[in-house]
C-alpha atoms as a PDB file:
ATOM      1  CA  UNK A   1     105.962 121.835 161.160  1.00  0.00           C
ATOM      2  CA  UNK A   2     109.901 123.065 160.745  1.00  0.00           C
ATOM      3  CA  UNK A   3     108.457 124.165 157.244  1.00  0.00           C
ATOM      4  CA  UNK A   4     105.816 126.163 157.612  1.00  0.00           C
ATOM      5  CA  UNK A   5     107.373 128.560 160.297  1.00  0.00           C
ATOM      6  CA  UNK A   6     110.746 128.719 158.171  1.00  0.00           C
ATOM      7  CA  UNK A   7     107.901 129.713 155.149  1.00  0.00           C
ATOM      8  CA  UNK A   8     106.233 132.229 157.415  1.00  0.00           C
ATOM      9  CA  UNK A   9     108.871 133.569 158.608  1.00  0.00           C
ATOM     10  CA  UNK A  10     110.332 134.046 154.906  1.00  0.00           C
ATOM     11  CA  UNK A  11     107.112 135.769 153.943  1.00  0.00           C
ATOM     12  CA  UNK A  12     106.803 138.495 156.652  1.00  0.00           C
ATOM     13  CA  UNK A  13     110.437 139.350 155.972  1.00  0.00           C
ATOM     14  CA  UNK A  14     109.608 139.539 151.984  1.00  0.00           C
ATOM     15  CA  UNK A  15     106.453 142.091 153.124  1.00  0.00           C
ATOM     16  CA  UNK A  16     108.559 144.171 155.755  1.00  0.00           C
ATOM     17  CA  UNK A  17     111.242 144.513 153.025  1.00  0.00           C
ATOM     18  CA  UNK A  18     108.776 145.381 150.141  1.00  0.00           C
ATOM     19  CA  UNK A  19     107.057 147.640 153.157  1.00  0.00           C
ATOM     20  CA  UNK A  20     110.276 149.863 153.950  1.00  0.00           C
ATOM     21  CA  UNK A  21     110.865 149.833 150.043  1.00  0.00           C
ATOM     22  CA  UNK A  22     107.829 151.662 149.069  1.00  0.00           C
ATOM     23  CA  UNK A  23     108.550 153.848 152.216  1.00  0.00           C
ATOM     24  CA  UNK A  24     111.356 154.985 150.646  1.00  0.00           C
ATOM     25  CA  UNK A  25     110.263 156.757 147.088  1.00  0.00           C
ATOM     26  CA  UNK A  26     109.268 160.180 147.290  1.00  0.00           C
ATOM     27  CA  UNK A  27     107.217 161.952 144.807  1.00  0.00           C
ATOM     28  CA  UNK A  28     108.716 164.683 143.065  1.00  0.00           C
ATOM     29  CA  UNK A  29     106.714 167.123 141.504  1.00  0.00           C
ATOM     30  CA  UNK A  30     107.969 169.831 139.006  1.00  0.00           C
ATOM     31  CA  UNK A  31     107.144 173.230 139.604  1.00  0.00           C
ATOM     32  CA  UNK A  32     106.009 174.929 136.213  1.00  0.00           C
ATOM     33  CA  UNK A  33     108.155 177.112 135.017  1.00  0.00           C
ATOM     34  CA  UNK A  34     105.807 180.610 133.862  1.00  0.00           C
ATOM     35  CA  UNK A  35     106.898 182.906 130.798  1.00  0.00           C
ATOM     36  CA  UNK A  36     107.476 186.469 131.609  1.00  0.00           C
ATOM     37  CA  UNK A  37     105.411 189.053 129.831  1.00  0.00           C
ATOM     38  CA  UNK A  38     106.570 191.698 126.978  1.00  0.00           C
ATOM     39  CA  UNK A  39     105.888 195.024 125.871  1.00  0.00           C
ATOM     40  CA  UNK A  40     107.106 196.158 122.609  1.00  0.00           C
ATOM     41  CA  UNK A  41     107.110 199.646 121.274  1.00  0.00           C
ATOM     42  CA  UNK A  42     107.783 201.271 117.626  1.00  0.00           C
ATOM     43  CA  UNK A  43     109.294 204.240 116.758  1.00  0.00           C
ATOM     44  CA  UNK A  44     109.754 205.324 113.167  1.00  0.00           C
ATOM     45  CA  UNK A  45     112.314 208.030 111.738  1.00  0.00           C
ATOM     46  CA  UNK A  46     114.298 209.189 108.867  1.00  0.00           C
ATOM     47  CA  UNK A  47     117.665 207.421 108.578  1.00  0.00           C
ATOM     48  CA  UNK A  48     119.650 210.631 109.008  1.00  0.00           C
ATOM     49  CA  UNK A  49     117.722 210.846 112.594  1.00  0.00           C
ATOM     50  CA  UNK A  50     115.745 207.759 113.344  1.00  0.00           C
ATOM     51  CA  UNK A  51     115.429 209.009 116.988  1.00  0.00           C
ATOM     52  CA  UNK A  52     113.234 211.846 115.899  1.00  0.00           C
ATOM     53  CA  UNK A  53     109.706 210.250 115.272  1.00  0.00           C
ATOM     54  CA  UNK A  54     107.979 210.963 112.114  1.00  0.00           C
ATOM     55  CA  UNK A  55     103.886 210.700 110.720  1.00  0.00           C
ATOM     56  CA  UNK A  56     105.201 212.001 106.868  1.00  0.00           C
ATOM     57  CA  UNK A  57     108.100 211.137 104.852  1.00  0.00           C
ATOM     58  CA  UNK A  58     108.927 211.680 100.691  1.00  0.00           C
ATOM     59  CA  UNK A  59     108.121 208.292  99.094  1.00  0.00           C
ATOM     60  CA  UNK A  60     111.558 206.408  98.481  1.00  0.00           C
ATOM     61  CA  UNK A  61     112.784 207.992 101.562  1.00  0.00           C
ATOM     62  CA  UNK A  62     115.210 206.041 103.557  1.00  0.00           C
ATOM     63  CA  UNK A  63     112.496 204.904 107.200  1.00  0.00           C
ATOM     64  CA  UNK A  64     113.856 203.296 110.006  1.00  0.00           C
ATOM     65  CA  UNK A  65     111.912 201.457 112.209  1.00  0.00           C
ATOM     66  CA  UNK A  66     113.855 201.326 115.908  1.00  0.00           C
ATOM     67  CA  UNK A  67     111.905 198.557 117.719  1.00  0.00           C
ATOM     68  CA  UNK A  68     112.034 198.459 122.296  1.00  0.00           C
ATOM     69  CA  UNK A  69     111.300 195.123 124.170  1.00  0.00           C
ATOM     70  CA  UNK A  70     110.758 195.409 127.733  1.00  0.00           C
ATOM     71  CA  UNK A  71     112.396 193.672 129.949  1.00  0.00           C
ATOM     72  CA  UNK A  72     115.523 194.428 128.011  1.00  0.00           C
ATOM     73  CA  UNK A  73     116.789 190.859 128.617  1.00  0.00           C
ATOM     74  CA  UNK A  74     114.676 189.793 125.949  1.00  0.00           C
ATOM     75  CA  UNK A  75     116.289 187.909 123.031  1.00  0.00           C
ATOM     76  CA  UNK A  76     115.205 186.773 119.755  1.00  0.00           C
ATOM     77  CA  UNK A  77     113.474 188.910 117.339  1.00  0.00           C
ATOM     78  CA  UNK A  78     111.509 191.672 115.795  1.00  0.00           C
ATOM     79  CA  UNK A  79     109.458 191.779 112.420  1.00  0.00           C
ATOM     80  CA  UNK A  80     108.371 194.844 111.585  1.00  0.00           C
ATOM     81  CA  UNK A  81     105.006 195.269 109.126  1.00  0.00           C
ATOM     82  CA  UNK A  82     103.000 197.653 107.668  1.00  0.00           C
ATOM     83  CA  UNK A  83      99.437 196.288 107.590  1.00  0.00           C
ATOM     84  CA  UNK A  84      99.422 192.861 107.018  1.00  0.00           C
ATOM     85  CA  UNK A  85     102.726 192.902 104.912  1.00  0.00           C
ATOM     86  CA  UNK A  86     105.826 192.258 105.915  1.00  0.00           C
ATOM     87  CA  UNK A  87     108.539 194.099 105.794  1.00  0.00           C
ATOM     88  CA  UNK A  88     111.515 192.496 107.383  1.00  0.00           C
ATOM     89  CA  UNK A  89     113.196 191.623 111.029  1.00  0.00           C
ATOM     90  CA  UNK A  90     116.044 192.405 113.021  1.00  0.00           C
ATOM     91  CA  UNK A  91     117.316 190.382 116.134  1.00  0.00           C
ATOM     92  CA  UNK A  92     117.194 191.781 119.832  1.00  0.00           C
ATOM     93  CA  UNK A  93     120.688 193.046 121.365  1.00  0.00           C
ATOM     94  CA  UNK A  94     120.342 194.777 124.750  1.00  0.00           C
ATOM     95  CA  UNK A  95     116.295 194.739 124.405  1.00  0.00           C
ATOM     96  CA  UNK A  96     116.365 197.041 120.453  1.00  0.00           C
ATOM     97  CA  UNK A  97     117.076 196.568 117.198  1.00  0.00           C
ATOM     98  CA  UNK A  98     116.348 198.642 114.143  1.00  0.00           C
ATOM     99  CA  UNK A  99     116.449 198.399 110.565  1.00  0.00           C
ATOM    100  CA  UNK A 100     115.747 200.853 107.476  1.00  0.00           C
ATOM    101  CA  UNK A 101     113.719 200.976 104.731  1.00  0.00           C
ATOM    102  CA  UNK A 102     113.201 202.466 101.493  1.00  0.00           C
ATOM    103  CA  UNK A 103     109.798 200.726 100.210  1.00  0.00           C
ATOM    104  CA  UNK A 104     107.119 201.539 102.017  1.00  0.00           C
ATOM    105  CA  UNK A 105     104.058 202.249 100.040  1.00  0.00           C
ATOM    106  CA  UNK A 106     102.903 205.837  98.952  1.00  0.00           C
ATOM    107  CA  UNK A 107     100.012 206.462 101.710  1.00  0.00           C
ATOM    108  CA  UNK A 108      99.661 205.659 104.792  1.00  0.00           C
ATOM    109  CA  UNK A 109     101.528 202.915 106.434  1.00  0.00           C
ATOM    110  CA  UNK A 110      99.687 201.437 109.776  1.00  0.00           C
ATOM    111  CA  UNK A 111     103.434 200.013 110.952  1.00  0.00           C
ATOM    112  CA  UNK A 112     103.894 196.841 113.763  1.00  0.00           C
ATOM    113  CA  UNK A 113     106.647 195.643 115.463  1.00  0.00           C
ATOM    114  CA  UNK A 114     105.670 192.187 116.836  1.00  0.00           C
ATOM    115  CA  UNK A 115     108.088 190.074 119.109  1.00  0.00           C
ATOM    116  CA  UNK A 116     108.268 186.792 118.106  1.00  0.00           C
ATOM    117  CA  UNK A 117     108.747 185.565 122.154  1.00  0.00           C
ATOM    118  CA  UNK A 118     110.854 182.440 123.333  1.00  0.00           C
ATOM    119  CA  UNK A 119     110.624 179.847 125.847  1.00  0.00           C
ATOM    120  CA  UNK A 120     111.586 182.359 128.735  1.00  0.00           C
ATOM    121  CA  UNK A 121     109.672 185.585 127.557  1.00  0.00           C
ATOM    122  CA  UNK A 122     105.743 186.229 125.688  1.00  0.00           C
ATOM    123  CA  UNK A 123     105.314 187.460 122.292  1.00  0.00           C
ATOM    124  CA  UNK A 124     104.314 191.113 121.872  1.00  0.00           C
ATOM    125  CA  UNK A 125     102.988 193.354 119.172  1.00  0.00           C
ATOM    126  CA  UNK A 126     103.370 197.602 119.635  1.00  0.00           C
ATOM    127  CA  UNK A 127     100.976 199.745 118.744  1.00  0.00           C
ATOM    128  CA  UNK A 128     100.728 200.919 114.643  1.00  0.00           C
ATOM    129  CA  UNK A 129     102.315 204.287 114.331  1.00  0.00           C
ATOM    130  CA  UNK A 130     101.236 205.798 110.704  1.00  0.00           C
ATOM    131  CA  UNK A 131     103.694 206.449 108.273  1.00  0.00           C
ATOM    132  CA  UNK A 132     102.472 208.475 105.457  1.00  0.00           C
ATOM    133  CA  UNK A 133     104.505 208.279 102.103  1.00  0.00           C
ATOM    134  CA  UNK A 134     103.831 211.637  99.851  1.00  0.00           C
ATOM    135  CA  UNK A 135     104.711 211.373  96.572  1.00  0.00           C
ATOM    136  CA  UNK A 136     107.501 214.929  95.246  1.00  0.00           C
ATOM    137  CA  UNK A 137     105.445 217.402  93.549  1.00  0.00           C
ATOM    138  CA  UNK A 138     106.987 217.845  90.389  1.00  0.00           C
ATOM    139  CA  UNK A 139     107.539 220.776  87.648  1.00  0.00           C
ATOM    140  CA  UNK A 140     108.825 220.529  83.904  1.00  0.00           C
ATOM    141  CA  UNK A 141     110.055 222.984  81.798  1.00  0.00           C
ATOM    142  CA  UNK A 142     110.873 222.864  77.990  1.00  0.00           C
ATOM    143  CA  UNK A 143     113.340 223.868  75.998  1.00  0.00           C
ATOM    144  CA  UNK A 144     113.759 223.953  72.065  1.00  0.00           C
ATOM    145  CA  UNK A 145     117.390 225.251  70.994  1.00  0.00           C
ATOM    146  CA  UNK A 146     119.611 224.406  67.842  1.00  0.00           C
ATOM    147  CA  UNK A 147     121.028 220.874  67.798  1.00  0.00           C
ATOM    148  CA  UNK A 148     124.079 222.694  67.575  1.00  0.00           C
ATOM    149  CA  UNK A 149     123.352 224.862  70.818  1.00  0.00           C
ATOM    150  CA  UNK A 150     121.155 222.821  72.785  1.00  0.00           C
ATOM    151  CA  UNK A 151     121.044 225.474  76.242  1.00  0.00           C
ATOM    152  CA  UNK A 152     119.859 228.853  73.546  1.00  0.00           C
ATOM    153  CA  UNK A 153     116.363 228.982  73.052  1.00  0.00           C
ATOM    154  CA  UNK A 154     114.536 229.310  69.744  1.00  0.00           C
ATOM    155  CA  UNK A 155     111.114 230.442  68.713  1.00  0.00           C
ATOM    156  CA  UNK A 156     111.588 230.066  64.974  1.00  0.00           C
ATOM    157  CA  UNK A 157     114.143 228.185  62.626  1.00  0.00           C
ATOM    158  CA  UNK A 158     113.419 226.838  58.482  1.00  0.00           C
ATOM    159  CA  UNK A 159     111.184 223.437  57.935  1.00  0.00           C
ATOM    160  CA  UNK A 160     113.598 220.718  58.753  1.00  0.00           C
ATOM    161  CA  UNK A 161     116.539 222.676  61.029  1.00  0.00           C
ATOM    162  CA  UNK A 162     117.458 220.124  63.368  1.00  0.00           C
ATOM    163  CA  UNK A 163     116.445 220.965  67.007  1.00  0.00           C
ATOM    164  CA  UNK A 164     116.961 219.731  70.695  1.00  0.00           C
ATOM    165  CA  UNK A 165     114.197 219.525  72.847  1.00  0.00           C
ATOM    166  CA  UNK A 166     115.257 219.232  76.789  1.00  0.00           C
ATOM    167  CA  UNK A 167     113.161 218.557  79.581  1.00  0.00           C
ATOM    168  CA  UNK A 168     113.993 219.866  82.974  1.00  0.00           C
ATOM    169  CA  UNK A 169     112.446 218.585  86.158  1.00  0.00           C
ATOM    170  CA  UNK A 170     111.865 219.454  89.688  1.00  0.00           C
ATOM    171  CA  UNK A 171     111.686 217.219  92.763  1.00  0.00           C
ATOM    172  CA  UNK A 172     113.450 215.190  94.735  1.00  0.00           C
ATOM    173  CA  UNK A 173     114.471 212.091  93.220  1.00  0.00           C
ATOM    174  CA  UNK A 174     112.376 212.460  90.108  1.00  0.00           C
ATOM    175  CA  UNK A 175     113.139 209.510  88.345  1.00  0.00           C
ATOM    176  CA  UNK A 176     111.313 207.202  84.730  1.00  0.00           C
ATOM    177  CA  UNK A 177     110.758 208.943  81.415  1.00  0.00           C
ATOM    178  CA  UNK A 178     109.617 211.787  79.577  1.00  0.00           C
ATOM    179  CA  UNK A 179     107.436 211.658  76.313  1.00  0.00           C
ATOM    180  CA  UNK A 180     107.283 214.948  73.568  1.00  0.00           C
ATOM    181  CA  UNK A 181     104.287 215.378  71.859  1.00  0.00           C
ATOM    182  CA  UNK A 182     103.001 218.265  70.262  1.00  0.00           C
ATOM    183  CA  UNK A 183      99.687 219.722  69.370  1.00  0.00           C
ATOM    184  CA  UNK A 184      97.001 219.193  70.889  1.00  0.00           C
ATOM    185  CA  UNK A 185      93.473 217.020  70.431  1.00  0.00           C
ATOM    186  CA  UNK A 186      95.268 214.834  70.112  1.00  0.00           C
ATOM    187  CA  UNK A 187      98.985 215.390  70.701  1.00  0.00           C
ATOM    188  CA  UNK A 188     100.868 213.404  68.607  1.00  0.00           C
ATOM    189  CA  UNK A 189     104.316 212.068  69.794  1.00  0.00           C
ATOM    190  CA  UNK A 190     107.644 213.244  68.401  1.00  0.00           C
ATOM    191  CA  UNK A 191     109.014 210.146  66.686  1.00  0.00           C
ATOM    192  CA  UNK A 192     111.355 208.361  69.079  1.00  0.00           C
ATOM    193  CA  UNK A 193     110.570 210.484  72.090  1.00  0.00           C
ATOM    194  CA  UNK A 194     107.705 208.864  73.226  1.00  0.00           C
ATOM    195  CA  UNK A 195     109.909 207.745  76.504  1.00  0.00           C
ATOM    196  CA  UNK A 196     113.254 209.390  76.912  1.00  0.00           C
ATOM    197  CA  UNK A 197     114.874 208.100  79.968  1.00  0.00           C
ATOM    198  CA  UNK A 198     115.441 211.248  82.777  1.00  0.00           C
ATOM    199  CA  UNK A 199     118.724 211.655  83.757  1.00  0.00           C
ATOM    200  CA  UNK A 200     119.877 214.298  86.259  1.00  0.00           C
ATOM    201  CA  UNK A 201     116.398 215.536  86.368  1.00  0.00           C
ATOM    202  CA  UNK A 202     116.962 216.226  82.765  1.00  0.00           C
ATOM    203  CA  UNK A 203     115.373 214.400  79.272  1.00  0.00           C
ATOM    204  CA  UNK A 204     116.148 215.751  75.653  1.00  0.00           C
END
């Protein structure tokens, strides 16, 4: 009889200890922690004043593209594209970053600057600004002077006087080669100046 209370006895304590244990956990719950939202803009400029927007620049021209993330406690970074290519990226200081270019195609260029986000702040894209790349017009003029005197111009000399023919061009950063031909239907091509590198704007 001794043995069975002391066993009861055991067991209710075991239960009101196992009772005020469970009594004792609370559940925490985490709160979710939410992303804050972006907005990026785009402006595009010449180098020599990138904070003067621009819709046409001379192909090869030096473009840079000045990128804004709002809040400005935004960190990470920017790659800028035009179209579906891209172009390069720059990283975030104070909510901006910019970088330059010199290829951009000749055309239009639909430019992006998309923000690649992080864990405290959303991705964002800005709208396309378009670039348009024009190509220099260009002008050449001809020359034919004595080998001798390259810069006086002749109309006639004997069969076989040596000559210098010179090519002068026109345009901003006119750049490749030049080819001599004469006649016409078909021209034929002087003999070694089928592709005489410009220099200065200037081939002979």
């Amino acid at each position: 009889m001794f043995e069975r209370r002391t066993t009861s006895v055991l067991l209710l304590f075991l239960l009101a200890a196992m009772t005020n244990a469970h009594a004792t956990v609370t559940k925490v719950t985490a709160k979710p922690e939410t992303a804050t939202a972006t907005t990026t803009t785009l402006k595009a400029g010449l180098t020599s004043a990138p904070n003067t927007a621009i819709t046409t620049a001379t192909l090869g021209a030096s473009v840079t593209l000045t990128a804004t993330v709002s809040p400005s406690a935004a960190t990470g970074t920017v790659t800028f594209k035009s179209g579906t290519t891209t172009l390069g990226t720059c990283t975030l200081s104070g909510g901006t970053c910019h970088r330059a270019f010199t290829n951009l195609a000749k055309g239009p260029n639909a430019l992006t600057a998309v923000y690649a986000g992080n864990g405290t702040y959303l991705t964002s894209t800005s709208a396309d600004p378009v670039v348009t790349m024009v190509a220099t017009t260009t002008t050449t003029t001809l020359k034919i002077g004595l080998a001798a005197t390259p810069n006086t111009a002749i109309t006639s000399e004997p069969f076989g006087t040596n000559v210098t023919i010179t090519a002068t061009l026109t345009g901003t950063g006119a750049a490749g080669t030049v080819g001599f031909t004469y006649g016409t239907s078909p021209a034929t091509t002087i003999a070694g100046c089928n592709a005489v590198a410009v220099a200065s704007l200037v081939a002979t």
